[in-house]
N, C-alpha and C. Protein backbone atom coordinates (compact mmCIF):
# COMPACT_ATOMS: atom_id res chain seq x y z
N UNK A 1 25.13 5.32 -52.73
CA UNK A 1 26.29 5.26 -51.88
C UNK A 1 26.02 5.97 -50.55
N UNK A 2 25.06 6.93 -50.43
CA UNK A 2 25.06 8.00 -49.62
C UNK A 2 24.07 7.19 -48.54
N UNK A 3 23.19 6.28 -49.28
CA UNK A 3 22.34 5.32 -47.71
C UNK A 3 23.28 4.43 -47.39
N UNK A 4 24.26 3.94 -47.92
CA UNK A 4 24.91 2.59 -47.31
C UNK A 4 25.54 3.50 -46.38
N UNK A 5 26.22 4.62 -46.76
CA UNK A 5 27.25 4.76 -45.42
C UNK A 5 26.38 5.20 -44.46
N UNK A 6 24.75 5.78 -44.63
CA UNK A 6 24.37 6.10 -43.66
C UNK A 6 23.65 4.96 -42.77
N UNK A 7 23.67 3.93 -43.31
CA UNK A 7 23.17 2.72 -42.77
C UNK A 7 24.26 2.29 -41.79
N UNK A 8 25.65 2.06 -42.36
CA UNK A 8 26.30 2.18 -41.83
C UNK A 8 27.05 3.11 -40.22
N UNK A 9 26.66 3.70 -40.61
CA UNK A 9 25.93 4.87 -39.43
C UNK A 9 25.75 4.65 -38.59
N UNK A 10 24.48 4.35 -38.96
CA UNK A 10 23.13 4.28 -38.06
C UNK A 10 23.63 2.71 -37.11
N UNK A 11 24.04 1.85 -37.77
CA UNK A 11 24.35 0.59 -37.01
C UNK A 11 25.48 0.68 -36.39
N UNK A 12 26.57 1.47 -36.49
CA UNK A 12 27.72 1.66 -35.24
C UNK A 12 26.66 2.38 -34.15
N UNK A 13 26.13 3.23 -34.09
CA UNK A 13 25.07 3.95 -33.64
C UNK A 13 24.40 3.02 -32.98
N UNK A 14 23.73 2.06 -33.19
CA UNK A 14 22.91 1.47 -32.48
C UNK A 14 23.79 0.23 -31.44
N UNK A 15 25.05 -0.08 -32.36
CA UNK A 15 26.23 -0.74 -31.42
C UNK A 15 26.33 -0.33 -30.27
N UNK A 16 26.73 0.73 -30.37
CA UNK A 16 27.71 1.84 -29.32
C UNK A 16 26.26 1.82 -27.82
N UNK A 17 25.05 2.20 -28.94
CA UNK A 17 24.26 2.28 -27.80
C UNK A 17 24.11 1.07 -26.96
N UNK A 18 23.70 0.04 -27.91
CA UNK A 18 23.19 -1.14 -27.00
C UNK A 18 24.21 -1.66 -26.05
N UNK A 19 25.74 -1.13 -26.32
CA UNK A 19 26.72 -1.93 -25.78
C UNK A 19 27.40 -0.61 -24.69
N UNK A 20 26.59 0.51 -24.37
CA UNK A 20 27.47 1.14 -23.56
C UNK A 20 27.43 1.00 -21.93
N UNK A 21 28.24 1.92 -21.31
CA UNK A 21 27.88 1.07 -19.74
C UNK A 21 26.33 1.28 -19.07
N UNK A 22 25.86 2.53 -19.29
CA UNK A 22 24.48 2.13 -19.00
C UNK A 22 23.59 1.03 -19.29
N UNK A 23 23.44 0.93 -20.45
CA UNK A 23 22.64 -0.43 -20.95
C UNK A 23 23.60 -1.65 -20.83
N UNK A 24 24.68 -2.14 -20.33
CA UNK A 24 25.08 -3.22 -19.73
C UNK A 24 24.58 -3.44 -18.02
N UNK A 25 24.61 -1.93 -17.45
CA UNK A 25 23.86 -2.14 -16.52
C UNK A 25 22.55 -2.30 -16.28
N UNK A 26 21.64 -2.13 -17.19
CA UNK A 26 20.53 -1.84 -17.14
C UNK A 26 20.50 -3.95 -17.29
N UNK A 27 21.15 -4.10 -17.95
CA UNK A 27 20.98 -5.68 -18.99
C UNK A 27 21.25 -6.50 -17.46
N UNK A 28 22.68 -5.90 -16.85
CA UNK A 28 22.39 -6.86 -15.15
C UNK A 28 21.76 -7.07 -14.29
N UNK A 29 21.04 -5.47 -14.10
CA UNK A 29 19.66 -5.27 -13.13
C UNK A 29 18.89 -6.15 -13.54
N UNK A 30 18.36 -6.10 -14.76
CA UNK A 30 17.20 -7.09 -15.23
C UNK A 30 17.80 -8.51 -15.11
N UNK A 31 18.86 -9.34 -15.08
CA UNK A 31 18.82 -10.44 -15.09
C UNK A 31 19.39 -10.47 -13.32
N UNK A 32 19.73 -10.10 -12.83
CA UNK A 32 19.49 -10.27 -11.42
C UNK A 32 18.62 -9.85 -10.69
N UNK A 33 17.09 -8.78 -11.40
CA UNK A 33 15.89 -9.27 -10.74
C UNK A 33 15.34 -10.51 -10.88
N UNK A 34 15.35 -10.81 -12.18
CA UNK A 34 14.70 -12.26 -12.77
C UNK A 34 15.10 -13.40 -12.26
N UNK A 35 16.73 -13.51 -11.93
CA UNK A 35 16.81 -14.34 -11.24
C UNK A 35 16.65 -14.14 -9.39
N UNK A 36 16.35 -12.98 -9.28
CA UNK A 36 15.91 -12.86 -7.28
C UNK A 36 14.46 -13.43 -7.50
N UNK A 37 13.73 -13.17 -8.35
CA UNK A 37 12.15 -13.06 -8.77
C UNK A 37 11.70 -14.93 -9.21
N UNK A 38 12.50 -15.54 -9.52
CA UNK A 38 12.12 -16.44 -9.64
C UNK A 38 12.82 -17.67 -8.94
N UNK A 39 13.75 -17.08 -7.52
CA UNK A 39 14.46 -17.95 -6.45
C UNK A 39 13.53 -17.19 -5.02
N UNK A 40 12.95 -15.99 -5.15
CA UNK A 40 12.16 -16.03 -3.76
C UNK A 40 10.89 -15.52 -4.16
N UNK A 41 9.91 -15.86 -3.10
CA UNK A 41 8.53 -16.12 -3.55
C UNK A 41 7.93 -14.38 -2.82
N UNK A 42 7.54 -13.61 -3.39
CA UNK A 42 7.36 -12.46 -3.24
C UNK A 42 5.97 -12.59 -1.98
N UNK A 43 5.13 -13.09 -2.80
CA UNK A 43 3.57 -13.23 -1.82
C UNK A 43 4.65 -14.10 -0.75
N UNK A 44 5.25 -14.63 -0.49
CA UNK A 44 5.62 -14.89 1.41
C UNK A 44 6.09 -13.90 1.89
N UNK A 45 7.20 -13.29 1.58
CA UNK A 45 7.36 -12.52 1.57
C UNK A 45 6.35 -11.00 2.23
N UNK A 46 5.54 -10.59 1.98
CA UNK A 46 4.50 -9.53 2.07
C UNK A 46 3.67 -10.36 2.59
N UNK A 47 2.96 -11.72 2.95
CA UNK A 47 2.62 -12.24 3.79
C UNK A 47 3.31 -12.25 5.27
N UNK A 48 4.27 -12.66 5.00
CA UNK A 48 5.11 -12.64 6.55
C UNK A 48 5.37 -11.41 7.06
N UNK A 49 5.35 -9.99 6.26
CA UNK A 49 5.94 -8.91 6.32
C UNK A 49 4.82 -8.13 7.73
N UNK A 50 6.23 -7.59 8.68
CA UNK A 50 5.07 -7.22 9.31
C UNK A 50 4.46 -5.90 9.23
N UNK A 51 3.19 -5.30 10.16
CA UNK A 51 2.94 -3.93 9.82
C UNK A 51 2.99 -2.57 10.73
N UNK A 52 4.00 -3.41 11.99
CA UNK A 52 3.96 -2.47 13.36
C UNK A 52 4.36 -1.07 13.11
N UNK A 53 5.65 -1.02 12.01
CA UNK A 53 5.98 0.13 11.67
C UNK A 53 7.63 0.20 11.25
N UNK A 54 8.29 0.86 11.72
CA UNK A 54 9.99 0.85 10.40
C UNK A 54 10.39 -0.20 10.96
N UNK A 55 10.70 -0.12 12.35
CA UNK A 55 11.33 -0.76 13.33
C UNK A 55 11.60 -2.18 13.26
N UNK A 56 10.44 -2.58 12.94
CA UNK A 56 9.75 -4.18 12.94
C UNK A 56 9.99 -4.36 11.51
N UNK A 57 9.88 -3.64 10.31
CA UNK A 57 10.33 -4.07 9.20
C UNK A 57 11.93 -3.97 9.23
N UNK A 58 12.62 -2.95 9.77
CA UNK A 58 13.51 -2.85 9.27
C UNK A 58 14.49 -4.53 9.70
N UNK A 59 13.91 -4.71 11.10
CA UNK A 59 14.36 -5.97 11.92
C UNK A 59 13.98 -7.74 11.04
N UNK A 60 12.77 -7.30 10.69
CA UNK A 60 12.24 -8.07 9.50
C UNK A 60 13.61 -8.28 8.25
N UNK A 61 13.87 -7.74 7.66
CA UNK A 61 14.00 -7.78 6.17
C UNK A 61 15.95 -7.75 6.54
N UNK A 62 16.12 -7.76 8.32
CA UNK A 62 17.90 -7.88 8.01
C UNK A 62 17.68 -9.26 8.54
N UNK A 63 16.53 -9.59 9.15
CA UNK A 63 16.59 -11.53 9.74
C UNK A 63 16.42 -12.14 8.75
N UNK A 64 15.54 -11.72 7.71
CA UNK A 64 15.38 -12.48 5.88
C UNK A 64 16.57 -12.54 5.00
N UNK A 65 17.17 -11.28 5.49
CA UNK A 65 18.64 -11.45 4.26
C UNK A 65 19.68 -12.20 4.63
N UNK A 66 19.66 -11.97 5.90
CA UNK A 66 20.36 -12.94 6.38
C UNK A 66 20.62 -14.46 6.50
N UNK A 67 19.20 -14.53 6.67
CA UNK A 67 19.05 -16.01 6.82
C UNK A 67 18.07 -16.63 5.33
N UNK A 68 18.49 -16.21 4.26
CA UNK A 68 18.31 -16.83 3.27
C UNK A 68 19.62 -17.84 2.51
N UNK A 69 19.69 -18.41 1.56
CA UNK A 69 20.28 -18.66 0.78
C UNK A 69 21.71 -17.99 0.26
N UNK A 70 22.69 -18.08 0.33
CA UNK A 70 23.84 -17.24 0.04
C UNK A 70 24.01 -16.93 -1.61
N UNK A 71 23.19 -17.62 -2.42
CA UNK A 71 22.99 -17.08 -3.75
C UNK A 71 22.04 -16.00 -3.88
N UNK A 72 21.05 -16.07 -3.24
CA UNK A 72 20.09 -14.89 -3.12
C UNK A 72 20.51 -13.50 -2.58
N UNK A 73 21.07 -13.79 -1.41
CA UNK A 73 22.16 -12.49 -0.59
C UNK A 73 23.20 -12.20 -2.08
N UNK A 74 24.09 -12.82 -2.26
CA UNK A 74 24.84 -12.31 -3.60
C UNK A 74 23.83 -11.67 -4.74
N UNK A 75 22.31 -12.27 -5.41
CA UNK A 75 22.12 -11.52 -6.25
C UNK A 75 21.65 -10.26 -6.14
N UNK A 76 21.16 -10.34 -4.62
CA UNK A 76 20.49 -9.13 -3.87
C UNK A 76 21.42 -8.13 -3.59
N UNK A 77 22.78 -8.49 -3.52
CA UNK A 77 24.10 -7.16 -3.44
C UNK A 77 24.24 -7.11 -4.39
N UNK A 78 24.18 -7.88 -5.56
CA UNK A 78 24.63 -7.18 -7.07
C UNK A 78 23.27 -6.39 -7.51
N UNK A 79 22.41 -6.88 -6.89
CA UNK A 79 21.12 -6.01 -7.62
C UNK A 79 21.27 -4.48 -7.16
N UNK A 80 21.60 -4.55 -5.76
CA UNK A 80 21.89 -3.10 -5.11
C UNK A 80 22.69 -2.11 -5.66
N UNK A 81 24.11 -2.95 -5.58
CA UNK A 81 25.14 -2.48 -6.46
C UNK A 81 24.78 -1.88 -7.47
N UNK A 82 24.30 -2.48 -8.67
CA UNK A 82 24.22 -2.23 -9.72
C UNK A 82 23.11 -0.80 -9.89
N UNK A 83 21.99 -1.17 -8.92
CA UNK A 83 20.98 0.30 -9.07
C UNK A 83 21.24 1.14 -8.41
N UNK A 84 22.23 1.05 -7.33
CA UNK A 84 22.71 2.54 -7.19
C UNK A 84 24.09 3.37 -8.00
N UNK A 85 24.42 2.25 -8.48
CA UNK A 85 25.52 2.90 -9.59
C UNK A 85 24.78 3.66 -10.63
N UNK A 86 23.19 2.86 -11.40
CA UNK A 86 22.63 3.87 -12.34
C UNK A 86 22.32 4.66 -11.87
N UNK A 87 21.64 4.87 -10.27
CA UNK A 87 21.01 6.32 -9.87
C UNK A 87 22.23 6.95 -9.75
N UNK A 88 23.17 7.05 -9.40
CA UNK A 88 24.50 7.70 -9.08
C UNK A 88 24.74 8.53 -10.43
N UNK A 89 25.01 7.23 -11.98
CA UNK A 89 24.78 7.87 -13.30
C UNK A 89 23.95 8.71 -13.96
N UNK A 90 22.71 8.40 -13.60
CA UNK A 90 21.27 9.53 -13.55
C UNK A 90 21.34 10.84 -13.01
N UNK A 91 22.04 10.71 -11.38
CA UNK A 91 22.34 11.93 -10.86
C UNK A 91 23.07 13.06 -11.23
N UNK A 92 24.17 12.30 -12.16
CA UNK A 92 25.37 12.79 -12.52
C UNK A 92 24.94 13.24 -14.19
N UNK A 93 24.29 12.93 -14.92
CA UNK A 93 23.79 13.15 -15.66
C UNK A 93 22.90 14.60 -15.79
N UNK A 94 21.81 14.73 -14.71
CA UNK A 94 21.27 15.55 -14.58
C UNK A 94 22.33 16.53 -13.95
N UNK A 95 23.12 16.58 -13.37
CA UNK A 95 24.03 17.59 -13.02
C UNK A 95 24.88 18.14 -14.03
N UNK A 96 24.90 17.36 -14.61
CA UNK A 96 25.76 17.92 -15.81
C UNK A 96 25.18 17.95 -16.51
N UNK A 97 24.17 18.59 -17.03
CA UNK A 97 23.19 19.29 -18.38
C UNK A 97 23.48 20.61 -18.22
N UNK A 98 23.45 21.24 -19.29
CA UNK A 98 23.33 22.38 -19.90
C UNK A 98 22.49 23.06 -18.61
N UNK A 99 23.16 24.25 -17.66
CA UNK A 99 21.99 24.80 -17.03
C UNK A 99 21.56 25.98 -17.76
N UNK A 100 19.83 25.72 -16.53
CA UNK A 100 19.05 27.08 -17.82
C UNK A 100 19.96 28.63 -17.08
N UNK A 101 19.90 29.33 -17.86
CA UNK A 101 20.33 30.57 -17.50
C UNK A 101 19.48 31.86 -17.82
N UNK A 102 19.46 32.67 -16.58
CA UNK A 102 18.65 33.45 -16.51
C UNK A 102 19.14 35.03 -17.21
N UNK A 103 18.46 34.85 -18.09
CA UNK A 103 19.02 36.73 -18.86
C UNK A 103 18.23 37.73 -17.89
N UNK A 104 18.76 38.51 -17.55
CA UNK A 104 17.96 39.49 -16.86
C UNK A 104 18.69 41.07 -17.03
């Protein structure tokens, strides 16, 4: 009796995990790289890319977003979206741990 409920357990446990908001985000990032990754061609990309310095990239990569595809611009703001919400969660995470404390 004492493994079923702990089986039991263990599988709300693994529910809770696979289904919480981190790993739903983690589950969007990955399917809106896959789909940026397999709608734009990376080697043109870094072929065309230039190497003068920020300036010229930065001018670069707002004439590309721009003038791509309006499905690509959408997966490219949800991709953003979505990874700065986990670093935001990461941040917030590490801020809120247990700090070490110094006995002295």
């Amino acid at each position: 009796m004492k493994q079923r409920i702990m089986r039991r357990v263990h599988a709300v446990y693994l529910i809770r995990q696979l289904f919480s908001g981190t790993a739903l985000r983690l589950y969007a990032l990955a399917v809106l790289t896959f789909g940026l990754l397999r709608t734009v061609s990376i080697y043109d990309i870094l072929a065309n890319m230039p190497q003068q310095g920020l300036l010229a990239l930065y001018d670069f990569v707002t004439y590309a977003t721009l003038h791509t595809e309006l499905v690509v611009q959408l997966m490219l703001i949800g991709a953003t979206v979505v990874g700065l919400w986990l670093v935001r969660d990461a941040i917030r995470s590490i801020l809120h741990a247990a700090p070490l404390r110094r006995t002295s």
